[in-house]
N, C-alpha and C. Protein backbone atom coordinates (compact mmCIF):
# COMPACT_ATOMS: atom_id res chain seq x y z
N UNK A 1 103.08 83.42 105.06
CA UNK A 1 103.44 84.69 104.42
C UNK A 1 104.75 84.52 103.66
N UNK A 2 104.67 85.03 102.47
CA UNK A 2 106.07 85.21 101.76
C UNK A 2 107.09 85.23 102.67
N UNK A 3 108.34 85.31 102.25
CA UNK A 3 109.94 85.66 102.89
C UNK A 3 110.63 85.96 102.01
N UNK A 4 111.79 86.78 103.19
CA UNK A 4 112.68 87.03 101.60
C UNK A 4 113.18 85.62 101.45
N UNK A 5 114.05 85.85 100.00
CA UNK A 5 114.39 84.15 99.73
C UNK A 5 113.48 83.63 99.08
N UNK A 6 112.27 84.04 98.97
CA UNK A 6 110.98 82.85 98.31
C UNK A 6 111.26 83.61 97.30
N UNK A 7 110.70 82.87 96.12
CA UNK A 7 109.88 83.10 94.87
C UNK A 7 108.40 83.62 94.88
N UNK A 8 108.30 84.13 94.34
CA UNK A 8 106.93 84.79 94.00
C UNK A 8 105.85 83.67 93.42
N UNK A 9 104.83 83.43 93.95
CA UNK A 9 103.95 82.92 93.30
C UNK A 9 103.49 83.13 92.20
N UNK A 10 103.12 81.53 91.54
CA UNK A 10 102.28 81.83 90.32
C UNK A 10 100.85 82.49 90.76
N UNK A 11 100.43 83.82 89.26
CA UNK A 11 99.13 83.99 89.27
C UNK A 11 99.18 85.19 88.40
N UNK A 12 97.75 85.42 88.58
CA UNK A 12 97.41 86.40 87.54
C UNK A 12 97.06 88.08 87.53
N UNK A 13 97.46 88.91 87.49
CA UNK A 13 97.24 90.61 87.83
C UNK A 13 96.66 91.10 86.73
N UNK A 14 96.18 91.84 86.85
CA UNK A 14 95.14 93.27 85.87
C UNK A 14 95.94 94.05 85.70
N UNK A 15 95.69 94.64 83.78
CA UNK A 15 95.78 95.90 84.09
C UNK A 15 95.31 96.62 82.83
N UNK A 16 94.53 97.72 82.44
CA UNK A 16 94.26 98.61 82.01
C UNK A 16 95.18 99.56 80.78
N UNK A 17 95.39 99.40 79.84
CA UNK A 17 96.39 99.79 79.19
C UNK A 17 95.59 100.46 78.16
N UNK A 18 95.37 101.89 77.81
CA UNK A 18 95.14 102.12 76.40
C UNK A 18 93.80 101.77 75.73
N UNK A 19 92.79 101.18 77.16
CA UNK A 19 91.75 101.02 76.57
C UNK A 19 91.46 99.39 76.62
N UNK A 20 92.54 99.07 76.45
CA UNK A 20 92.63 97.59 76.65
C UNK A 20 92.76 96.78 77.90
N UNK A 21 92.62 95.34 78.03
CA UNK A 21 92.37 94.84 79.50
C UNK A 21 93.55 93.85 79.28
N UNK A 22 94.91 93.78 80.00
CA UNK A 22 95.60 93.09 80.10
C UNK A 22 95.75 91.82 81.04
N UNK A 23 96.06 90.96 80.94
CA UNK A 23 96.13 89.81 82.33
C UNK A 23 97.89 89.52 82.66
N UNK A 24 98.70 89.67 83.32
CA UNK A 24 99.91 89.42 83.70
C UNK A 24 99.81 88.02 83.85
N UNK A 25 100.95 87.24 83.53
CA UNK A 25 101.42 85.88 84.52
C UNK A 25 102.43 86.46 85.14
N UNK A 26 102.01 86.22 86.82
CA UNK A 26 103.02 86.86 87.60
C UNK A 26 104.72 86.34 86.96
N UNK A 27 104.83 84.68 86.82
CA UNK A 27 105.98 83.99 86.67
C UNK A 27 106.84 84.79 85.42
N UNK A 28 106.10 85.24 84.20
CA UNK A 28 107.00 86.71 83.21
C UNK A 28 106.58 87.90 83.54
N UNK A 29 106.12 88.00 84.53
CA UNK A 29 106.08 89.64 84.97
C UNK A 29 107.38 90.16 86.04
N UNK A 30 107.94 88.79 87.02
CA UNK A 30 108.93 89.13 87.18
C UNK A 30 110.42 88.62 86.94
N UNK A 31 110.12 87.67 85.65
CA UNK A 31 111.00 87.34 85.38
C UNK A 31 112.37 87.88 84.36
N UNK A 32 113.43 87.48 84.77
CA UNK A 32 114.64 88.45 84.32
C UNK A 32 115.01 89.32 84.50
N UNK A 33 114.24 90.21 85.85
CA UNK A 33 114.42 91.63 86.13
C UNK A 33 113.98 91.73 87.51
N UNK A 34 114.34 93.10 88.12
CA UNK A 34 114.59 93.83 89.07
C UNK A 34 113.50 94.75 88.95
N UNK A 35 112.31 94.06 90.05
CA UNK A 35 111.14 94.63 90.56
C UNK A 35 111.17 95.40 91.77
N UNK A 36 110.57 96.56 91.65
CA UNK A 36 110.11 96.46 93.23
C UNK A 36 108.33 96.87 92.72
N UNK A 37 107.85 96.30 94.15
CA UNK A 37 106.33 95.81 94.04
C UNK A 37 106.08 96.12 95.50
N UNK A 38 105.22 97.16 95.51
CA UNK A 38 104.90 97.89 96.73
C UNK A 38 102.79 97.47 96.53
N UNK A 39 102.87 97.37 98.03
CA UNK A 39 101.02 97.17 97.73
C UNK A 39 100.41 98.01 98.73
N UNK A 40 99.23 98.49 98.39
CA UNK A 40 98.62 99.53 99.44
C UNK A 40 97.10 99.00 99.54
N UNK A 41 96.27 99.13 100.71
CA UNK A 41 94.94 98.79 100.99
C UNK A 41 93.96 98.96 99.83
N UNK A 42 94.09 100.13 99.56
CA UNK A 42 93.10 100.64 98.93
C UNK A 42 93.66 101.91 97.96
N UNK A 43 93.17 101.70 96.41
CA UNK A 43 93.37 103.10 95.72
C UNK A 43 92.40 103.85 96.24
N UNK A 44 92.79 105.50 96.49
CA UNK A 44 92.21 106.41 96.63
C UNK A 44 91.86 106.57 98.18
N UNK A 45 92.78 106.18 98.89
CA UNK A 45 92.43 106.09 100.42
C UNK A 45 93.57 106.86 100.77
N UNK A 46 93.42 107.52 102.07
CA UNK A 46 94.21 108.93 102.67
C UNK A 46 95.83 108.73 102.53
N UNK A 47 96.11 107.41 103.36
CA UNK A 47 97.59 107.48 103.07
C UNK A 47 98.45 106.91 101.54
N UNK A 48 97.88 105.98 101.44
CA UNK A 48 98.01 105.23 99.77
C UNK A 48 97.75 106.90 99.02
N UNK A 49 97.23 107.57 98.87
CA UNK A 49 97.49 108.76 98.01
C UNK A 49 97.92 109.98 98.36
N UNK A 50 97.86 110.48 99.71
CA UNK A 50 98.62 111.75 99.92
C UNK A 50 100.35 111.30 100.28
N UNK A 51 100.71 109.85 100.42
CA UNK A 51 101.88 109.55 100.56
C UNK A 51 102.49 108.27 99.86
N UNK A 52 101.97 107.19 99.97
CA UNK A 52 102.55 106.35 99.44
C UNK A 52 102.89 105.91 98.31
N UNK A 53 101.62 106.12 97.24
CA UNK A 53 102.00 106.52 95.98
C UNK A 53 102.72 107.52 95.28
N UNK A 54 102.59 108.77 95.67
CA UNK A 54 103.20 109.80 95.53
C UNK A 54 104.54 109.57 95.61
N UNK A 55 105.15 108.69 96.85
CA UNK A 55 106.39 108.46 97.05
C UNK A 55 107.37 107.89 95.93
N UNK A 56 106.13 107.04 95.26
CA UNK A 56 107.39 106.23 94.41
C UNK A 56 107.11 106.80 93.07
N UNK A 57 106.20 107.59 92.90
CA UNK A 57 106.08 108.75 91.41
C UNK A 57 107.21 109.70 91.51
N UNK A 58 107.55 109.99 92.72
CA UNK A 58 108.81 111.42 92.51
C UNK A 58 110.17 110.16 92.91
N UNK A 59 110.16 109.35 93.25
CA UNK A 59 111.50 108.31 93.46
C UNK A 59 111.23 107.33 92.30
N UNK A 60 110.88 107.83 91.35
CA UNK A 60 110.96 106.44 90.24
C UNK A 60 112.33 106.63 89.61
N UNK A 61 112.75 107.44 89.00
CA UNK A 61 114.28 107.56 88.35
C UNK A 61 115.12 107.30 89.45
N UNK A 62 115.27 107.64 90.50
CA UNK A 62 116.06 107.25 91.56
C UNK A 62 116.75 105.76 91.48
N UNK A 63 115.27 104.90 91.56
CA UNK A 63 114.41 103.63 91.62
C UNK A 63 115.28 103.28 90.17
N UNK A 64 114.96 103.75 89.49
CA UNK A 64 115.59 103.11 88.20
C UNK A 64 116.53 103.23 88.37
N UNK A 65 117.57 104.39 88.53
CA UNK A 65 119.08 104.35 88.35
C UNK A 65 119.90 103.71 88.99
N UNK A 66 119.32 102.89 90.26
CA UNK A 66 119.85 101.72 90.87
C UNK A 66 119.60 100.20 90.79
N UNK A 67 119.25 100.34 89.07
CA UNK A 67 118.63 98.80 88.74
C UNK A 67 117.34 98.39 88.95
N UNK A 68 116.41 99.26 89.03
CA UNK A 68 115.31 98.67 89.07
C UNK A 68 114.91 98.74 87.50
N UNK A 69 114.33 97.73 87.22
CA UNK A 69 113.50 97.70 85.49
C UNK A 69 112.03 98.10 85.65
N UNK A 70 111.16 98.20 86.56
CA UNK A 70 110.07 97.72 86.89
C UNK A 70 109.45 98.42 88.02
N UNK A 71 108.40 99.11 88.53
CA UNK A 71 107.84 99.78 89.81
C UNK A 71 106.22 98.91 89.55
N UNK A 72 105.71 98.24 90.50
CA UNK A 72 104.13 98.15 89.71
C UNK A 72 103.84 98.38 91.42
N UNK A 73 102.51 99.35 91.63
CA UNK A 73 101.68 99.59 92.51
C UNK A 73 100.71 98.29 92.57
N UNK A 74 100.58 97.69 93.83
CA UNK A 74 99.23 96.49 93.18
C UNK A 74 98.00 96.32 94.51
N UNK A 75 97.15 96.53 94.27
CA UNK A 75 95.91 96.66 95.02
C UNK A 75 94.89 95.91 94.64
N UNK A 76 94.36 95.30 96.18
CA UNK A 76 93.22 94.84 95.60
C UNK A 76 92.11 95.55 95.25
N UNK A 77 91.86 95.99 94.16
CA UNK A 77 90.59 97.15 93.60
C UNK A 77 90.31 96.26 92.03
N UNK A 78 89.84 96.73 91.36
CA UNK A 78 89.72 96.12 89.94
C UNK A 78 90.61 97.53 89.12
N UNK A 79 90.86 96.76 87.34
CA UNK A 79 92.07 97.54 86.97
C UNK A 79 91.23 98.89 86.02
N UNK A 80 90.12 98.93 86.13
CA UNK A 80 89.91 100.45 85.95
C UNK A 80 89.83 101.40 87.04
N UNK A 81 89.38 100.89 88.16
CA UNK A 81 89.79 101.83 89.07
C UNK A 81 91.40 102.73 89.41
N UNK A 82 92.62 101.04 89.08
CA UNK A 82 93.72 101.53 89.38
C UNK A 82 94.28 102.28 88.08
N UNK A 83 93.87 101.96 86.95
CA UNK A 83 94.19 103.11 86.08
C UNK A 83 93.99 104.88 86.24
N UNK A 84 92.40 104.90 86.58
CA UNK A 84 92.26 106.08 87.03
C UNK A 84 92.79 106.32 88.24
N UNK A 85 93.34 105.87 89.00
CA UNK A 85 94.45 106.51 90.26
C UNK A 85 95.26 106.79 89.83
N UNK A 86 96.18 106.22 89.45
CA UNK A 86 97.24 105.99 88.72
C UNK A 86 97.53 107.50 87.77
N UNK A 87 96.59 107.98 86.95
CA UNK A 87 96.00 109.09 86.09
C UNK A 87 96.13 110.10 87.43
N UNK A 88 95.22 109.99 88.12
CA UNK A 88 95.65 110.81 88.90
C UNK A 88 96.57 111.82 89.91
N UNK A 89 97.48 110.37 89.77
CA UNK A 89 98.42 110.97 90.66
C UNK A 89 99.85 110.81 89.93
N UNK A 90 99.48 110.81 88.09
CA UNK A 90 100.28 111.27 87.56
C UNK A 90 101.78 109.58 87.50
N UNK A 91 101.44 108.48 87.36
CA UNK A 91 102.09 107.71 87.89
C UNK A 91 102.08 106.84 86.59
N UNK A 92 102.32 107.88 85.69
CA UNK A 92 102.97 106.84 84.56
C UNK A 92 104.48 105.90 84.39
N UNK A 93 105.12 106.25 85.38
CA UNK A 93 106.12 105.36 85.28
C UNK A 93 106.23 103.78 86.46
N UNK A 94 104.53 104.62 86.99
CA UNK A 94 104.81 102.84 87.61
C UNK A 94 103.70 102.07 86.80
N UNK A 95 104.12 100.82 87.08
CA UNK A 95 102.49 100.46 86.71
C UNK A 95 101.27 100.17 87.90
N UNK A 96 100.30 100.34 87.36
CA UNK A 96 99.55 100.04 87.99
C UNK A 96 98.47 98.59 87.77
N UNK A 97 98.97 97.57 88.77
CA UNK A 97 98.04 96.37 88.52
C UNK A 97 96.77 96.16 89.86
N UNK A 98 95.94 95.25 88.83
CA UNK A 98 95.14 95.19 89.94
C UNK A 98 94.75 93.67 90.24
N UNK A 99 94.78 93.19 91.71
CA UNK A 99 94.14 91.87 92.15
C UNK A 99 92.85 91.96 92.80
N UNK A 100 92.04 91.81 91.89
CA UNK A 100 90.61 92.08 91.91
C UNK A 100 89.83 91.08 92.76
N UNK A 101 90.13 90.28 92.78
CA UNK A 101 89.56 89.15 94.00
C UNK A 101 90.42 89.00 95.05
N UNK A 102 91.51 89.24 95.15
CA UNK A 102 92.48 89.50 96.04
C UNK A 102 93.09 88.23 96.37
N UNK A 103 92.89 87.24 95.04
CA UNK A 103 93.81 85.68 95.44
C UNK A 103 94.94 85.49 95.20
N UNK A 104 95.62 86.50 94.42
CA UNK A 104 97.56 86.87 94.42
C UNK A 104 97.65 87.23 95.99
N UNK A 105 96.72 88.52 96.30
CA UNK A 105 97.67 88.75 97.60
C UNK A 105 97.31 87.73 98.71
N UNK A 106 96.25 86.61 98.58
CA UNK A 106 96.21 85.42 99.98
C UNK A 106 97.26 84.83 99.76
N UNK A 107 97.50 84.73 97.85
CA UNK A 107 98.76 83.56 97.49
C UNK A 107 99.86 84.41 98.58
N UNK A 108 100.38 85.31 98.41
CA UNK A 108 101.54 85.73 99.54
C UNK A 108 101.25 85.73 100.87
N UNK A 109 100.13 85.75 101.27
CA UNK A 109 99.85 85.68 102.59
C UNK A 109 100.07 86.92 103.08
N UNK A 110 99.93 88.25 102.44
CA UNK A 110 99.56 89.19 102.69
C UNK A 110 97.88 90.53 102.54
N UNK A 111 97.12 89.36 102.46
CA UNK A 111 95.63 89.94 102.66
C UNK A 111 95.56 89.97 104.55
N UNK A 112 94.11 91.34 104.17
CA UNK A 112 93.90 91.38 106.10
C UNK A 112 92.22 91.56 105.50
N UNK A 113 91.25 91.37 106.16
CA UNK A 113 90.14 91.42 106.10
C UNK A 113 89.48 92.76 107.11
N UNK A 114 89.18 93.99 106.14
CA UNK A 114 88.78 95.05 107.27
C UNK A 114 87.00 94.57 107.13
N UNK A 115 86.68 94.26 106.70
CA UNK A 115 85.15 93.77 106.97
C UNK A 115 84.50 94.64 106.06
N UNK A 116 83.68 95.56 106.88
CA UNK A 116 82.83 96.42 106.61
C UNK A 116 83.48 98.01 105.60
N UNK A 117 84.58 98.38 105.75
CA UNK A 117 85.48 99.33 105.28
C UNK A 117 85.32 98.84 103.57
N UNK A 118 86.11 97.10 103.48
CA UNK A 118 86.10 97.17 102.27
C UNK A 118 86.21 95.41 101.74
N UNK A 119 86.30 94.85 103.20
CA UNK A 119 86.37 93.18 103.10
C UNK A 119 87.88 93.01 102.53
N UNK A 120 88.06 92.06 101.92
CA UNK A 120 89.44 91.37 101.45
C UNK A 120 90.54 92.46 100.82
N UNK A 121 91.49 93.25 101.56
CA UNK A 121 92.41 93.80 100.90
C UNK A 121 93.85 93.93 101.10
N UNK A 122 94.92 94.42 101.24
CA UNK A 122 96.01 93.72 101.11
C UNK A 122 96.92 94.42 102.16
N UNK A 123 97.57 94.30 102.79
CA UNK A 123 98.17 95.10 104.02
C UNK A 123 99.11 95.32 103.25
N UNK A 124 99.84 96.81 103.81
CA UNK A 124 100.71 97.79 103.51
C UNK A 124 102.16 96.68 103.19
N UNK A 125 102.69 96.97 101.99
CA UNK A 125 103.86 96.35 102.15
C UNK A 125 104.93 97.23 100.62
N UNK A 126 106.32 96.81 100.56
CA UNK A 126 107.25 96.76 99.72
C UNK A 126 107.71 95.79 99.14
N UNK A 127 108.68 95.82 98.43
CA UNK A 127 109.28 94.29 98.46
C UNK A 127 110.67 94.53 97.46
N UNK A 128 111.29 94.47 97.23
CA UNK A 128 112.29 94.03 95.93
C UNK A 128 112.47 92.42 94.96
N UNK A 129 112.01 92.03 94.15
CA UNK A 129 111.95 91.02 93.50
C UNK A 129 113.13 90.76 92.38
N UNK A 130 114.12 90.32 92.61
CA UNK A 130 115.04 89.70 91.59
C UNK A 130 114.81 88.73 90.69
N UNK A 131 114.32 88.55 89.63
CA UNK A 131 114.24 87.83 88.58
C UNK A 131 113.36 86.57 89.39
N UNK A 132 112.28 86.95 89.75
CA UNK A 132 111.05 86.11 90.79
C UNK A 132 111.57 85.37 92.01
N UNK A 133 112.52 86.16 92.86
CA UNK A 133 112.70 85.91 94.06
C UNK A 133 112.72 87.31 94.97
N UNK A 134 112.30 86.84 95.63
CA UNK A 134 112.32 88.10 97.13
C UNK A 134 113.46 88.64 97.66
N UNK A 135 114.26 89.35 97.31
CA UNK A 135 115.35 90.13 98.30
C UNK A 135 115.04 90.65 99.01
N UNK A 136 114.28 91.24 99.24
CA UNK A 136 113.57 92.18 100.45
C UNK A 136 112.55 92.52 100.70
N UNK A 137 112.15 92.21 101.75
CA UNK A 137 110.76 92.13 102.15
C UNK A 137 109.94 92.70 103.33
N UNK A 138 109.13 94.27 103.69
CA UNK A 138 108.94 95.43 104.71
C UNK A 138 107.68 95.26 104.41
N UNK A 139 107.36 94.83 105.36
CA UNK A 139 105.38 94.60 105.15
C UNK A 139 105.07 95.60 107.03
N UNK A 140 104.24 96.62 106.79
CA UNK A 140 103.78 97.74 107.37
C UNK A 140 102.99 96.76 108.89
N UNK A 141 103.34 97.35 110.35
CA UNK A 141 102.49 97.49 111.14
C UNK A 141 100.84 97.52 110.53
N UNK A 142 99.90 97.21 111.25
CA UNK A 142 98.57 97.53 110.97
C UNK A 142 98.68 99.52 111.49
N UNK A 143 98.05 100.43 110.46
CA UNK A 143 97.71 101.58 110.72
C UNK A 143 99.30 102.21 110.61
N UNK A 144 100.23 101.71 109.96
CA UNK A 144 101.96 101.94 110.15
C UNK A 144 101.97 103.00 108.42
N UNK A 145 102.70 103.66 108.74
CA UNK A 145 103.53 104.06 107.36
C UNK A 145 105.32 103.89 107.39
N UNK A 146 105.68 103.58 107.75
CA UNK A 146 107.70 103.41 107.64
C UNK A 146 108.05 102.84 106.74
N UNK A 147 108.25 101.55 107.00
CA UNK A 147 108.78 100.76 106.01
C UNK A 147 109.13 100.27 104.86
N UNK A 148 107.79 100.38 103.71
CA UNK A 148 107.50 100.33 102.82
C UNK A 148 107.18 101.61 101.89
N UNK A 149 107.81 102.86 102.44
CA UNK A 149 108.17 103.78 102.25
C UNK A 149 109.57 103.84 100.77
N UNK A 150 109.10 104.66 99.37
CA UNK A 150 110.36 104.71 98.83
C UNK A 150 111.37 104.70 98.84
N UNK A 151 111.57 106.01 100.15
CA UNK A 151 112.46 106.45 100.21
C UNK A 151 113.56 104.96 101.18
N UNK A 152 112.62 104.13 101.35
CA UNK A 152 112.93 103.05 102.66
C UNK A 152 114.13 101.35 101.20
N UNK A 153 112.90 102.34 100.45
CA UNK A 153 113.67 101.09 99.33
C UNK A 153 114.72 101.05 98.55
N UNK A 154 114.76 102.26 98.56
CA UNK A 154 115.98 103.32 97.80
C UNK A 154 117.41 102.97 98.35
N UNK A 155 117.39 102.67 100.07
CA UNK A 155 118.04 102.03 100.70
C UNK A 155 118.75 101.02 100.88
N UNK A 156 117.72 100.31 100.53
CA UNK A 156 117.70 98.52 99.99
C UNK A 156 118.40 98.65 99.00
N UNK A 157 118.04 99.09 98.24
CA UNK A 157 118.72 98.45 96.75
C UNK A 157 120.12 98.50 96.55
């Protein structure tokens, strides 16, 4: 599993822009800047939308005014799904990417396998990323909400 202190792996994220289908290289997605990169199981699932997302849509200026350049939500779903979440819950100032096979989040060593629910998806976590290194790193109990909480990062920074 990642640590703080590591670098972020190379690889590749989704995303949905305008109609268009984008591909990230993680290595300039966080490079030169002050990420934070929060991941949730599933778009459109009870806590990922009545809380966790929500959290960092009303704490994004916060989020920014303490140096962050960057918010990206990232799930394993594909990136039209996370666009339309995203739409939904009004979350234009984060982005929303997607790891559609879910081989960014094994690269961190943060996938869990619920099987039958939804197979390969990514356990609850936060993170802060400095110019593609880890400063901080709150990856959720199984069935947990604390940690990886905005308001938890807001802290951090």
């Amino acid at each position: 599993m990642i640590q703080q202190h590591n670098e972020m792996p190379q690889g590749e994220l989704q995303q949905l822009r305008n109609g268009e289908m984008i591909t990230h290289q993680t290595n300039e997605l966080f490079a030169n800047k002050k990420v934070v990169l929060f991941a949730v199981p599933g778009a459109f699932t009870p806590t990922c939308s009545a809380a966790h997302l929500p959290g960092y849509v009303v704490s994004a200026d916060e989020l920014k005014a303490k140096g962050v350049d960057e918010i990206i939500c990232l799930s394993v779903n594909d990136a039209f799904v996370m666009q339309a979440w995203g739409e939904s819950q009004n979350a234009e100032n984060i982005t929303m990417l997607a790891d559609g096979d879910g081989s960014y989040t094994k690269a961190l060593g943060l996938s869990m396998d619920t099987a039958g629910f939804g197979g390969i998806r990514s356990q609850r976590y936060a993170m802060i990323i400095d110019n593609g290194t880890v400063t901080s790193l709150h990856v959720e109990a199984p069935k947990s909400f604390e940690v990886s909480k905005a308001e938890v990062i807001l802290e951090n920074l």
